[in-house]
C-alpha atoms as a PDB file:
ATOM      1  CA  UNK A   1     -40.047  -2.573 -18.574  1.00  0.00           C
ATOM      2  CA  UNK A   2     -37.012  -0.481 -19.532  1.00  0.00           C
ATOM      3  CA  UNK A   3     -35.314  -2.238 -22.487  1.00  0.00           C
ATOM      4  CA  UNK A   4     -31.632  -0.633 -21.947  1.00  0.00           C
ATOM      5  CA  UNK A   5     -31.367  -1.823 -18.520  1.00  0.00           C
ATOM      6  CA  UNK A   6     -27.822  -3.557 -17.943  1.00  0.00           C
ATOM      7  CA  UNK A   7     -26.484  -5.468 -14.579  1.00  0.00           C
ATOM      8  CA  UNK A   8     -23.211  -5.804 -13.961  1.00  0.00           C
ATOM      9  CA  UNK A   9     -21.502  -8.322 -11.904  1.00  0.00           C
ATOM     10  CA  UNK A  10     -17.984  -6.874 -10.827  1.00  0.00           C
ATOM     11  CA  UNK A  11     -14.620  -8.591 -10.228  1.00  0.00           C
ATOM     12  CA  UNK A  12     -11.774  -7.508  -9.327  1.00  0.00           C
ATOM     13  CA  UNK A  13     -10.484  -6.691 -13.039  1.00  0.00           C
ATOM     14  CA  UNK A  14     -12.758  -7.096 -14.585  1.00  0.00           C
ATOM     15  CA  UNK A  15     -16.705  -7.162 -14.872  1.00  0.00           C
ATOM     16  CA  UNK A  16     -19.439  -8.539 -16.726  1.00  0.00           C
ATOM     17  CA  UNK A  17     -22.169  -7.660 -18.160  1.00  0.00           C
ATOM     18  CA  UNK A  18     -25.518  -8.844 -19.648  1.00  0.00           C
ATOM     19  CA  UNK A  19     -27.683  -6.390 -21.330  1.00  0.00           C
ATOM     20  CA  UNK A  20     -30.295  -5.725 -23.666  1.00  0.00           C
ATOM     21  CA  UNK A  21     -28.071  -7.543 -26.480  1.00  0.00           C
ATOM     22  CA  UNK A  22     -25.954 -10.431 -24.273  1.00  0.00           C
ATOM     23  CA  UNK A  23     -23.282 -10.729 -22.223  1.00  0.00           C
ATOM     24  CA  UNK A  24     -19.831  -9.016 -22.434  1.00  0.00           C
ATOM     25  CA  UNK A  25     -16.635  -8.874 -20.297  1.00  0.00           C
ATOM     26  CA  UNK A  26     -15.392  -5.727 -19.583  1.00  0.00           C
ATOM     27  CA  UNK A  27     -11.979  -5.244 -18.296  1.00  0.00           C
ATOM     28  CA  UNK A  28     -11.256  -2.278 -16.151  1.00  0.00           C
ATOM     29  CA  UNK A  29      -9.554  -0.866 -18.482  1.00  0.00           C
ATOM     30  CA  UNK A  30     -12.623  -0.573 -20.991  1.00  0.00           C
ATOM     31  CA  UNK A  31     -15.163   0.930 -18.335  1.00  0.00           C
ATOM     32  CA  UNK A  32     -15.111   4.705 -19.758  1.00  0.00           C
ATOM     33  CA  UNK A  33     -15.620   3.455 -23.049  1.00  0.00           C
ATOM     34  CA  UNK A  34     -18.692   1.179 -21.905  1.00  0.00           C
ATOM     35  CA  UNK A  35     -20.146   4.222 -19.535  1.00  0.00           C
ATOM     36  CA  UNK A  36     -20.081   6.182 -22.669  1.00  0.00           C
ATOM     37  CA  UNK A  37     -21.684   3.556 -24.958  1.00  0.00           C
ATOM     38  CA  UNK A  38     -24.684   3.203 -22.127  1.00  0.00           C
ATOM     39  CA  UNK A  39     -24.979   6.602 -21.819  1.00  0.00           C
ATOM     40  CA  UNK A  40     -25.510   7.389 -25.644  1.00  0.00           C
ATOM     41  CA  UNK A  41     -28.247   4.631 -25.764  1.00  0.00           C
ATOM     42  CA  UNK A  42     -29.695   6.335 -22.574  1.00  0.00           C
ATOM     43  CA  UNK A  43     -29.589   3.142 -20.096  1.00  0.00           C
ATOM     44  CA  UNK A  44     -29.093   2.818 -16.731  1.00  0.00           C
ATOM     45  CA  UNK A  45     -26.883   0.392 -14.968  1.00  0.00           C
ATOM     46  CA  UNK A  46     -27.437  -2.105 -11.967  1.00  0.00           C
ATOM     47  CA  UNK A  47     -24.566  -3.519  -9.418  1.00  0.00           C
ATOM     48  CA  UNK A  48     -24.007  -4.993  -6.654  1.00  0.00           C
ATOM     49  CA  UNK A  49     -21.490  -4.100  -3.632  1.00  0.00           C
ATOM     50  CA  UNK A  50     -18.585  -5.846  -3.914  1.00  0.00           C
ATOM     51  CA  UNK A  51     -16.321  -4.311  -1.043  1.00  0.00           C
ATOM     52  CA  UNK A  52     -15.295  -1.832  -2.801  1.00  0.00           C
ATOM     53  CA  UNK A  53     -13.924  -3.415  -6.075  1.00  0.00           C
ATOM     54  CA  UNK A  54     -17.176  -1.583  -7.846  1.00  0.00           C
ATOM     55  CA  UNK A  55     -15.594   1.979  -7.166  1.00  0.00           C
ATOM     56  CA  UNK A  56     -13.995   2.676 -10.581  1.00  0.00           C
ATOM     57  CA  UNK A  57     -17.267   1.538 -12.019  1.00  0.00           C
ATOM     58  CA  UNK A  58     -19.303   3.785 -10.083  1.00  0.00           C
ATOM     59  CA  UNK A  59     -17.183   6.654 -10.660  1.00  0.00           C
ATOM     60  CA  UNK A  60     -17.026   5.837 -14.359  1.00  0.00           C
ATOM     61  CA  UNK A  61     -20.370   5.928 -14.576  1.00  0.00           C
ATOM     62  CA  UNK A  62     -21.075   9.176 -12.359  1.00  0.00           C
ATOM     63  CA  UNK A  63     -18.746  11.307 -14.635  1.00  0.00           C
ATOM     64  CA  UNK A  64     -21.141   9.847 -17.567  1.00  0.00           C
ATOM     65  CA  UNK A  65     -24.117  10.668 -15.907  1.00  0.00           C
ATOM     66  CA  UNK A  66     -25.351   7.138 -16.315  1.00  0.00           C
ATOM     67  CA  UNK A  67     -27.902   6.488 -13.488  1.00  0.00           C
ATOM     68  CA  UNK A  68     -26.758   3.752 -11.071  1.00  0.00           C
ATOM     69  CA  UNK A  69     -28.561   1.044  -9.060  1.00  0.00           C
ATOM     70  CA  UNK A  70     -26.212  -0.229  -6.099  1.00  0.00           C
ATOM     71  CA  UNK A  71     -27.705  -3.783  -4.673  1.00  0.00           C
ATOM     72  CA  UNK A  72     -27.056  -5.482  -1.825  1.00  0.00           C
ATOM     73  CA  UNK A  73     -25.080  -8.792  -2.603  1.00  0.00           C
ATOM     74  CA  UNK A  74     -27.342 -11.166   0.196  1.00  0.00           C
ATOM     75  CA  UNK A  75     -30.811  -9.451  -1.299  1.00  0.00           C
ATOM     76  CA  UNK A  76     -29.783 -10.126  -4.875  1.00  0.00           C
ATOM     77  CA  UNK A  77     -28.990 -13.807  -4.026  1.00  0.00           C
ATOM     78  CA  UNK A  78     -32.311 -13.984  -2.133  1.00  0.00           C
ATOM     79  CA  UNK A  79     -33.920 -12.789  -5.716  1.00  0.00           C
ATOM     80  CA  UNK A  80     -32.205 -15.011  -7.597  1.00  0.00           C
ATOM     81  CA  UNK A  81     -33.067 -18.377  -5.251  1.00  0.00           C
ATOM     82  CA  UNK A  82     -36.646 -16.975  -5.473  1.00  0.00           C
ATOM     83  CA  UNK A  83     -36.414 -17.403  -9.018  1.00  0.00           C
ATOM     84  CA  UNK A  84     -35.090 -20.981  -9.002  1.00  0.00           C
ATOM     85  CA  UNK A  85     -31.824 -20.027 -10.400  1.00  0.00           C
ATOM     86  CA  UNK A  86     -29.371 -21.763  -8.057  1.00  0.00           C
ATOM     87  CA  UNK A  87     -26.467 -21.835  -9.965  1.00  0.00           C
ATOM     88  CA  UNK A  88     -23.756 -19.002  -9.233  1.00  0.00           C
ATOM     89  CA  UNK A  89     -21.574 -17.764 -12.028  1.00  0.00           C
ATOM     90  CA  UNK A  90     -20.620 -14.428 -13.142  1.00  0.00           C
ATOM     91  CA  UNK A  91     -22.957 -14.759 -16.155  1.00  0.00           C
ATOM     92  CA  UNK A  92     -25.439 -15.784 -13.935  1.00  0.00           C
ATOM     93  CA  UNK A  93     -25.302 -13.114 -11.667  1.00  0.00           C
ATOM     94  CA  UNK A  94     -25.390 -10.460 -13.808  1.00  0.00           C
ATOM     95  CA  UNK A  95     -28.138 -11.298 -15.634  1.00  0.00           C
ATOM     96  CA  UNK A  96     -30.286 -11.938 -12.120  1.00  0.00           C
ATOM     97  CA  UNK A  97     -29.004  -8.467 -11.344  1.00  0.00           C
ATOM     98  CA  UNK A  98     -30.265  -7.309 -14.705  1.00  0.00           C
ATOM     99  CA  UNK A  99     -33.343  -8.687 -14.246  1.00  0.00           C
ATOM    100  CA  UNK A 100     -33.946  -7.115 -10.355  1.00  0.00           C
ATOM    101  CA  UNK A 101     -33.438  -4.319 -11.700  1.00  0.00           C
ATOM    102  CA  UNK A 102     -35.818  -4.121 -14.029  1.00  0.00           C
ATOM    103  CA  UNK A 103     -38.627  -6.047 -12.140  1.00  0.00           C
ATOM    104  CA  UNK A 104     -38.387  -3.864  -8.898  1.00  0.00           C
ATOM    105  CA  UNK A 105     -38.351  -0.600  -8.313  1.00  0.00           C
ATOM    106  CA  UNK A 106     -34.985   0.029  -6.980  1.00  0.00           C
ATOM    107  CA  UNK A 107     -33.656   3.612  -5.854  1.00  0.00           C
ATOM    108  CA  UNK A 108     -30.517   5.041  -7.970  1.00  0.00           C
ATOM    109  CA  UNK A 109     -27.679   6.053  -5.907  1.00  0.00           C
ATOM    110  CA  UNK A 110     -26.320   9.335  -6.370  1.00  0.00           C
ATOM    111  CA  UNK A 111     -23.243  10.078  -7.434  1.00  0.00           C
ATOM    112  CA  UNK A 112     -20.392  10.867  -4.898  1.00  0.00           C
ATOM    113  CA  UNK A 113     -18.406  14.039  -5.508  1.00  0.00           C
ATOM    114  CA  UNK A 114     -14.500  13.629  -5.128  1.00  0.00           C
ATOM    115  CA  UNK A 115     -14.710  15.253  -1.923  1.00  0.00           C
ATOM    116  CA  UNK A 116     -16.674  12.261  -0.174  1.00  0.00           C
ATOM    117  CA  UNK A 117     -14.918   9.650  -2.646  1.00  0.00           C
ATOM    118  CA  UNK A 118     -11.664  10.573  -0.651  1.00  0.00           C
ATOM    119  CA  UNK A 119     -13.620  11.246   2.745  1.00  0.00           C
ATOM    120  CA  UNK A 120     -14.640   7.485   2.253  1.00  0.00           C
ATOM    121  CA  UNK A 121     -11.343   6.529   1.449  1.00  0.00           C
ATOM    122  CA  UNK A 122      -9.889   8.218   4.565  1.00  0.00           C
ATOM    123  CA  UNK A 123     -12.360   7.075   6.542  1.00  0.00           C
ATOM    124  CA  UNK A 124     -12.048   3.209   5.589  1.00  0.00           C
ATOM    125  CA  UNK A 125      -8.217   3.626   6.058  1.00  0.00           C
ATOM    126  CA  UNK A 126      -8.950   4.532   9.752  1.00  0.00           C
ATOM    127  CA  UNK A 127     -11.347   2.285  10.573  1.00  0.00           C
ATOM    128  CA  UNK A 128      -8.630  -0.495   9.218  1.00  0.00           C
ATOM    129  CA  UNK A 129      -6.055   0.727  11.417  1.00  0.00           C
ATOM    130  CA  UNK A 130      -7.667   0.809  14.208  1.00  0.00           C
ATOM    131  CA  UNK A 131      -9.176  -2.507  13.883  1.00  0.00           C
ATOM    132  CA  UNK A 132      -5.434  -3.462  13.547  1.00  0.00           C
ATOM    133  CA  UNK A 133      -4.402  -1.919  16.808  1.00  0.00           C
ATOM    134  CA  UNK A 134      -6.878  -3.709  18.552  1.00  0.00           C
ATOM    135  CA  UNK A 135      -5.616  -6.814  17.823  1.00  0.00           C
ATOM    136  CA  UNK A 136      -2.133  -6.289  18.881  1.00  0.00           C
ATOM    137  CA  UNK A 137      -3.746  -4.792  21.904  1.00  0.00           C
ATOM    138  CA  UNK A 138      -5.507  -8.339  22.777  1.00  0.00           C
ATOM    139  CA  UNK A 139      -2.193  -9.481  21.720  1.00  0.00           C
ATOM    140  CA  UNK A 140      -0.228  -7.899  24.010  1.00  0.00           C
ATOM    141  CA  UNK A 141      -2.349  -9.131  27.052  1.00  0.00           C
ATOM    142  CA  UNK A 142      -1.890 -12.587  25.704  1.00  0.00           C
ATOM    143  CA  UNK A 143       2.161 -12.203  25.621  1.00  0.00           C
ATOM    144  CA  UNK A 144       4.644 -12.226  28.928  1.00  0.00           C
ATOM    145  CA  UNK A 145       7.513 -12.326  26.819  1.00  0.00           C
ATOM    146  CA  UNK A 146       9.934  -9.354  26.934  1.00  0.00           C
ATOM    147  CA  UNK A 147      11.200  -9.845  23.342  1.00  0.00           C
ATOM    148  CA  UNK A 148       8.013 -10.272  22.087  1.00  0.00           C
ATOM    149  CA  UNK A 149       5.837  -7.396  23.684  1.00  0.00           C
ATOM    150  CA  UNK A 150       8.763  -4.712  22.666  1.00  0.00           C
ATOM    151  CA  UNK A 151       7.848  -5.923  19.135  1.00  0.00           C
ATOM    152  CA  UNK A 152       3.738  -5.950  19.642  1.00  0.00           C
ATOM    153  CA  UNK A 153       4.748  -2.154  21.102  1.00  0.00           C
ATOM    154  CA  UNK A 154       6.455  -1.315  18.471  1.00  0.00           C
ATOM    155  CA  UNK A 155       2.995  -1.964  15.860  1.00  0.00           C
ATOM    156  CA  UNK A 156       0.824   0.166  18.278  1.00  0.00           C
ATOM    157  CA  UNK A 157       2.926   2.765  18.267  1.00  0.00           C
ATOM    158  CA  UNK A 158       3.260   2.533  14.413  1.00  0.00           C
ATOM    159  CA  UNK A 159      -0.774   1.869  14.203  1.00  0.00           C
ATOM    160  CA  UNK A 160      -1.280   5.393  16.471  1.00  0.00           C
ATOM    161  CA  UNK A 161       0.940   7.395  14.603  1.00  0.00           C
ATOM    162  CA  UNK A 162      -0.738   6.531  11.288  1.00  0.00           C
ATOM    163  CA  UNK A 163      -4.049   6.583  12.546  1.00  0.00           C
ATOM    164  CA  UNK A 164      -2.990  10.329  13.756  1.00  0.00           C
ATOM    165  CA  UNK A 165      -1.765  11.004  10.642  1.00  0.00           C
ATOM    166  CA  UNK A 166      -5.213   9.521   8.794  1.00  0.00           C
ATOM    167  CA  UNK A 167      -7.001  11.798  10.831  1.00  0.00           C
ATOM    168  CA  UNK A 168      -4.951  15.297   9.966  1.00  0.00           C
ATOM    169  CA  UNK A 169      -5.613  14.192   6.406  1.00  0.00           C
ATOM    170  CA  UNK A 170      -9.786  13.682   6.792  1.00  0.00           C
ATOM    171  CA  UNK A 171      -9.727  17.146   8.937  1.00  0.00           C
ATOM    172  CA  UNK A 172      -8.208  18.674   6.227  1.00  0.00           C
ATOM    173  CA  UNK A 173     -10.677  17.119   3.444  1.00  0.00           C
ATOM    174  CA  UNK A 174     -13.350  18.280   5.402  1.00  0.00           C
ATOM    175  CA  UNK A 175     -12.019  21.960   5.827  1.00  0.00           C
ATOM    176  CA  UNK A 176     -11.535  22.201   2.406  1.00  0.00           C
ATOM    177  CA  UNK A 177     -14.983  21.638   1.520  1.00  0.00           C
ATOM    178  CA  UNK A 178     -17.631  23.731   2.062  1.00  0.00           C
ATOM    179  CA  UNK A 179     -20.592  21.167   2.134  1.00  0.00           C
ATOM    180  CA  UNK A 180     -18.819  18.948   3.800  1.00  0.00           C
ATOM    181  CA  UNK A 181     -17.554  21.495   6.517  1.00  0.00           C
ATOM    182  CA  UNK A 182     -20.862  23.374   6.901  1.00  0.00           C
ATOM    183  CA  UNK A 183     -22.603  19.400   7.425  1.00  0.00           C
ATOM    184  CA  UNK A 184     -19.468  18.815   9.898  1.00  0.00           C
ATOM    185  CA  UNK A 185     -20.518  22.032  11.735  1.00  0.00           C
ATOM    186  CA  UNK A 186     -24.131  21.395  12.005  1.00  0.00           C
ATOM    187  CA  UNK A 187     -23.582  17.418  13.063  1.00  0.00           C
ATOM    188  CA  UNK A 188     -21.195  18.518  16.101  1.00  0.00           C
ATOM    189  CA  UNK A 189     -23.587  20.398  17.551  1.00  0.00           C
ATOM    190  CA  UNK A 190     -25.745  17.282  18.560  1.00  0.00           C
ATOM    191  CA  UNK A 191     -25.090  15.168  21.768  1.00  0.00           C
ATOM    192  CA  UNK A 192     -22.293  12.219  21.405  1.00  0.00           C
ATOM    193  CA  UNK A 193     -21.760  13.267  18.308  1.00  0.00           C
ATOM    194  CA  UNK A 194     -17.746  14.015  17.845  1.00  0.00           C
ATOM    195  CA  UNK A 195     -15.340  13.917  14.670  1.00  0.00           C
ATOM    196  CA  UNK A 196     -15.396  10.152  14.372  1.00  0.00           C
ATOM    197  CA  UNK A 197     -18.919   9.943  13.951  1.00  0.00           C
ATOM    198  CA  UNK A 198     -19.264  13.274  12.352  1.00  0.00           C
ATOM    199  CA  UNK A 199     -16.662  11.604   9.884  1.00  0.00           C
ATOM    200  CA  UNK A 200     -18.454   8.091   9.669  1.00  0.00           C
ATOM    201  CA  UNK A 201     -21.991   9.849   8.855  1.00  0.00           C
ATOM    202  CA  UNK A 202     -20.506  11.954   6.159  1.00  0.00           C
ATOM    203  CA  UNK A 203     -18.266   9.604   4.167  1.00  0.00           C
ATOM    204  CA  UNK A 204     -20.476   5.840   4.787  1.00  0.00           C
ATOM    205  CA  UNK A 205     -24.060   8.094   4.698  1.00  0.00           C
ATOM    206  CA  UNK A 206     -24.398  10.714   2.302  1.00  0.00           C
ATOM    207  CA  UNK A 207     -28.057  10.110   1.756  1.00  0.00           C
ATOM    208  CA  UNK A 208     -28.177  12.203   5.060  1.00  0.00           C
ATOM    209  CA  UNK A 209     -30.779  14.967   4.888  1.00  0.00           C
ATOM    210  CA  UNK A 210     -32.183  13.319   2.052  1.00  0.00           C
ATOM    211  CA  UNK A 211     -34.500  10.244   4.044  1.00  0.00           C
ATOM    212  CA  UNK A 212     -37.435   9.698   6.156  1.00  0.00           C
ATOM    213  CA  UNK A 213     -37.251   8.236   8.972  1.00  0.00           C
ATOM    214  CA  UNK A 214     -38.118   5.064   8.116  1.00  0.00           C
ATOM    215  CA  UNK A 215     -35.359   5.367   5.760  1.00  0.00           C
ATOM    216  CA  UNK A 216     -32.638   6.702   7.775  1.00  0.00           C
ATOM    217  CA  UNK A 217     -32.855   3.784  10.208  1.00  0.00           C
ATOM    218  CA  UNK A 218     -33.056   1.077   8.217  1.00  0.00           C
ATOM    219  CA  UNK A 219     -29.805   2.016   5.896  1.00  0.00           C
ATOM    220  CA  UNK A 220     -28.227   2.344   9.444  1.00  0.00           C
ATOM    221  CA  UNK A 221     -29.587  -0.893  10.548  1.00  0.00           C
ATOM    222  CA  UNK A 222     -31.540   0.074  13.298  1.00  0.00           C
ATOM    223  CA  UNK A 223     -34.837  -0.257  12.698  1.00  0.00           C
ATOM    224  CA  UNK A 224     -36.553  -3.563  14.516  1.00  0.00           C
ATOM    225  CA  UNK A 225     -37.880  -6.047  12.267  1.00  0.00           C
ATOM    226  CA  UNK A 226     -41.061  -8.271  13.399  1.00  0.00           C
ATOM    227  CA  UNK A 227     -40.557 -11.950  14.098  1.00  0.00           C
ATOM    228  CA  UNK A 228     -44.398 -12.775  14.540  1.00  0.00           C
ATOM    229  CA  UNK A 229     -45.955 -15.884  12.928  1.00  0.00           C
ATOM    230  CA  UNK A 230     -49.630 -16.843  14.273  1.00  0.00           C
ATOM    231  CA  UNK A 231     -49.981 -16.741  17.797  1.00  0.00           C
ATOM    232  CA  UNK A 232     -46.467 -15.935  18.066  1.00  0.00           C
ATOM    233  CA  UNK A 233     -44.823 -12.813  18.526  1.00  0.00           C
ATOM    234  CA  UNK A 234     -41.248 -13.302  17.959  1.00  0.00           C
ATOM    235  CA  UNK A 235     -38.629 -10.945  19.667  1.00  0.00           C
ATOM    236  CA  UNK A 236     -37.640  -7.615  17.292  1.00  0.00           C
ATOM    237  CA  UNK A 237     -34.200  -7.443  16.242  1.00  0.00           C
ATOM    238  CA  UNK A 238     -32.219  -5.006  14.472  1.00  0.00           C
ATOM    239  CA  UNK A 239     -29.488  -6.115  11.811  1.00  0.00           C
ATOM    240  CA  UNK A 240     -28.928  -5.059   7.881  1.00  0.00           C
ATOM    241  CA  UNK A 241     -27.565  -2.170   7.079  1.00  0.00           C
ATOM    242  CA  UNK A 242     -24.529  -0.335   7.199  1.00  0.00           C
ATOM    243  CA  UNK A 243     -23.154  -2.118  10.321  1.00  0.00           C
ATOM    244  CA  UNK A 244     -19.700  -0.136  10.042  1.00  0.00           C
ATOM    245  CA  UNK A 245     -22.044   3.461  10.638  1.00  0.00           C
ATOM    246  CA  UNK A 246     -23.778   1.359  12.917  1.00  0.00           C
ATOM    247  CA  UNK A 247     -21.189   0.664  15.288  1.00  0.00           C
ATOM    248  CA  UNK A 248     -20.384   4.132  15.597  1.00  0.00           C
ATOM    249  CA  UNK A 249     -23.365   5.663  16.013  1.00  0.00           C
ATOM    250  CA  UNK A 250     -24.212   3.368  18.959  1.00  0.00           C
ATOM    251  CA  UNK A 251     -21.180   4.705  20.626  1.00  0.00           C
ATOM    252  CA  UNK A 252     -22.649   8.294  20.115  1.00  0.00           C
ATOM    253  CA  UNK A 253     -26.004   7.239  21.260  1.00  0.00           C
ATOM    254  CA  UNK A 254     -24.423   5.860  24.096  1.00  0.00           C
ATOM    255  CA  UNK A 255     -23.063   9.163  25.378  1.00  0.00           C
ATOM    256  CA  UNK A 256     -26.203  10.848  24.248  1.00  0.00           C
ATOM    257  CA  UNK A 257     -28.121   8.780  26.578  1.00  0.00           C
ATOM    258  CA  UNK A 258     -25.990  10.015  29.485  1.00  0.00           C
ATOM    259  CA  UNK A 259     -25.326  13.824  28.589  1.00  0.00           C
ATOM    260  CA  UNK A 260     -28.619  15.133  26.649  1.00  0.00           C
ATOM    261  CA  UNK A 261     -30.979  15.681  29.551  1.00  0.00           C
ATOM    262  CA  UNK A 262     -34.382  14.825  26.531  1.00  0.00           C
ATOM    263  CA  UNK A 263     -32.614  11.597  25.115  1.00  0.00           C
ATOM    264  CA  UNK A 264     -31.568  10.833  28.913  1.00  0.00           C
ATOM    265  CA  UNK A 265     -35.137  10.892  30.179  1.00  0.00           C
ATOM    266  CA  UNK A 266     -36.476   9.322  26.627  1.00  0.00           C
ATOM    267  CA  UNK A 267     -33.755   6.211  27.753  1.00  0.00           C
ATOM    268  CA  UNK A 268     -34.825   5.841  31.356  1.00  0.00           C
ATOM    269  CA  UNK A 269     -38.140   5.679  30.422  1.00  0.00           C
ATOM    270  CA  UNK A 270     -37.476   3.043  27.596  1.00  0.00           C
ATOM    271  CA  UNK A 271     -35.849   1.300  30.489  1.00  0.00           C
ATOM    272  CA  UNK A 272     -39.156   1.935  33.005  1.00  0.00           C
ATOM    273  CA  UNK A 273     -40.942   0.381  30.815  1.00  0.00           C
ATOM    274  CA  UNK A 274     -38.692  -3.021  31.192  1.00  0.00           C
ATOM    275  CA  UNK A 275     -36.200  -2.518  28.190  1.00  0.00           C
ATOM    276  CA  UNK A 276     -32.759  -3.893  28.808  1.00  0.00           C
ATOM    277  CA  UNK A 277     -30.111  -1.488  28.982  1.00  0.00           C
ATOM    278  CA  UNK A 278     -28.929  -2.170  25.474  1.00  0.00           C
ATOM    279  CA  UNK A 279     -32.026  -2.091  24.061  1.00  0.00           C
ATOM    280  CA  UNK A 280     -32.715   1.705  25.525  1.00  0.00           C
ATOM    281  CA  UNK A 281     -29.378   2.422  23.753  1.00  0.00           C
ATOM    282  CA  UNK A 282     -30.483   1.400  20.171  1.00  0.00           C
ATOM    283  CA  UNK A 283     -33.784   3.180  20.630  1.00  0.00           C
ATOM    284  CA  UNK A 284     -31.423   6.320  21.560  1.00  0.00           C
ATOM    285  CA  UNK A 285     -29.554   5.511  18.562  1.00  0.00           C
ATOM    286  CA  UNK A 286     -32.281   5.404  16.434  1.00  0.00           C
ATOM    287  CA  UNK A 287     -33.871   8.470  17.519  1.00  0.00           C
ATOM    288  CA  UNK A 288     -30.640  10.579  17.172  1.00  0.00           C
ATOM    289  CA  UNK A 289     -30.023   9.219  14.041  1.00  0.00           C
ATOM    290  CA  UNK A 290     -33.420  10.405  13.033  1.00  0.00           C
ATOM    291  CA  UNK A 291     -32.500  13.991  14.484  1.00  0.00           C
ATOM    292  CA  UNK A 292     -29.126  14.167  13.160  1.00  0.00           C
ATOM    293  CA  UNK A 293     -31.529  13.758   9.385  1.00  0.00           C
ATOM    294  CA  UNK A 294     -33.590  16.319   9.958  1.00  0.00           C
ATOM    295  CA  UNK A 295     -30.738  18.584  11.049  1.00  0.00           C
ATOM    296  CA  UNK A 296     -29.080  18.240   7.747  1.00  0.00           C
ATOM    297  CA  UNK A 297     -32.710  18.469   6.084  1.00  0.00           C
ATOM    298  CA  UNK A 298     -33.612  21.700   7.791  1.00  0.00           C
ATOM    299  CA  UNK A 299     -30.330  23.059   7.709  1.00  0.00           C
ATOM    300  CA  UNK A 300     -30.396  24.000  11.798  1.00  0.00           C
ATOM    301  CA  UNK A 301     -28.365  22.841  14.807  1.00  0.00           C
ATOM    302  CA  UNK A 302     -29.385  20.649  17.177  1.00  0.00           C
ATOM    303  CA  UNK A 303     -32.059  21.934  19.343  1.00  0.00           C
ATOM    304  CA  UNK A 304     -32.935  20.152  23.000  1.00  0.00           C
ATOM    305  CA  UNK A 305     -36.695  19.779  24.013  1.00  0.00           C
END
């Protein structure tokens, strides 16, 4: 059981913290000076994602080299029902975080280098706008008024030119670094995969290169879980994950399927064999997600059966 083990719930000024001697609040403010204090009594620290709120403790903690425990916010609650504790405070769930941490065995996450911190940055900023621009889009079918569509025009044009713009500025924070431009280089090469995805695998999956397979589908979300209980064998879903990535990546394994003669045949004969057409296009997914890992792994470009 490691003693100096502390979890961390995280608001948005503040967070709290139970470790090995109580709980504190820390205000923003205060996290260098607590990332120093953990890492002099050589303790590691366990969070949960909070939509990005925990990104100046993460940071704080990389530049102390305090090892870091991110936790998913729906498995932690799981834990903590398991454990009886239904009550939800900010106490609460930093001490069931706390104690997760030490009762599992829980990967660290690595520490993100500037480079990806703004790559993820970018890349969120994008993926807002153009979620924006779709709406007005919808919105713009929806409206017959002259008055009113000039204005809905107006946004899109707005929402294009800063998307544009958002997407000079990741090109440029990708040339400008030579990891991320030599992974860049090496993920174009594969089928369906362009600069959007390219940019989505390198900013929301970093792990990349780093996985087994297993592993590389799951974080995506596209593995297929069992549904089986006795005589029943329930239908296999994906879900989980990093649905954001996900999205994406379905997009590329879409176009695989049609353009990459080996991931082409692999989906007609998924489909052959009775899959629906969707369901061929996850398994393309998931393969090509597996490729696009050992790519980065090996350190090769894509290479067709």
């Amino acid at each position: 059981m490691m003693e100096n083990m502390f979890g961390v719930d995280v608001a948005k000024n503040w967070v709290d913290v139970v470790g090995p001697e109580g709980h504190e609040r820390v205000s923003n403010d205060d996290l260098k000076a607590f990332a120093l204090r953990v890492a002099q009594m050589g303790g590691r620290v366990a969070f949960e994602a909070s939509g990005g709120y925990e990104t100046p403790l993460r940071m704080v903690l990389a530049k102390a080299r305090v090892p870091a425990i991110r936790i998913n916010p729906r498995r932690a609650r799981a834990f903590a029902t398991s454990l009886g504790r239904l009550a939800k405070t900010d106490r609460v769930d930093a001490s069931v975080i706390r104690e997760m941490a030490m009762r599992l065995d829980l990967p660290e996450c690595s520490p993100e280098t500037e480079e990806v911190s703004q790559l993820k940055a970018l890349q969120l900023r994008r993926r807002q706008l153009v979620e924006d621009a779709k709406r007005e889009k919808i919105r713009l079918g929806q409206i017959f008024d002259k008055g009113t569509r000039a204005s809905v025009i107006r946004v899109l044009r707005l929402l294009q030119r800063e998307i544009d713009s958002i997407q000079t500025a990741i090109a440029k924070c990708i040339a400008k670094s030579k990891d991320l431009r030599g992974r860049a280089a090496l993920l174009r090469t594969a089928p369906g995969v362009g600069p959007v995805s390219a940019t989505a695998l390198l900013a929301e999956m970093p792990e990349l290169g780093t996985l087994t397979p297993r592993q590389v589908a799951a974080l995506a979300g596209g593995a297929p879980m069992a549904r089986d209980s006795g005589l029943r064998s329930g239908k296999r879903r994906i879900g989980g994950g990093r649905k954001s990535l996900r999205d994406v990546l379905y997009m590329a394994g879409l176009s695989a399927a049609r353009n990459d003669p080996t991931l082409r045949a692999f989906s007609d004969r998924l489909r052959a064999n009775g899959k629906a057409p969707k369901q061929a296009i996850i398994a393309v997914t998931r393969k090509l997600l597996i490729i696009l890992n050992a790519m980065i792994r090996e350190n090769r470009t894509y290479q067709p059966a």
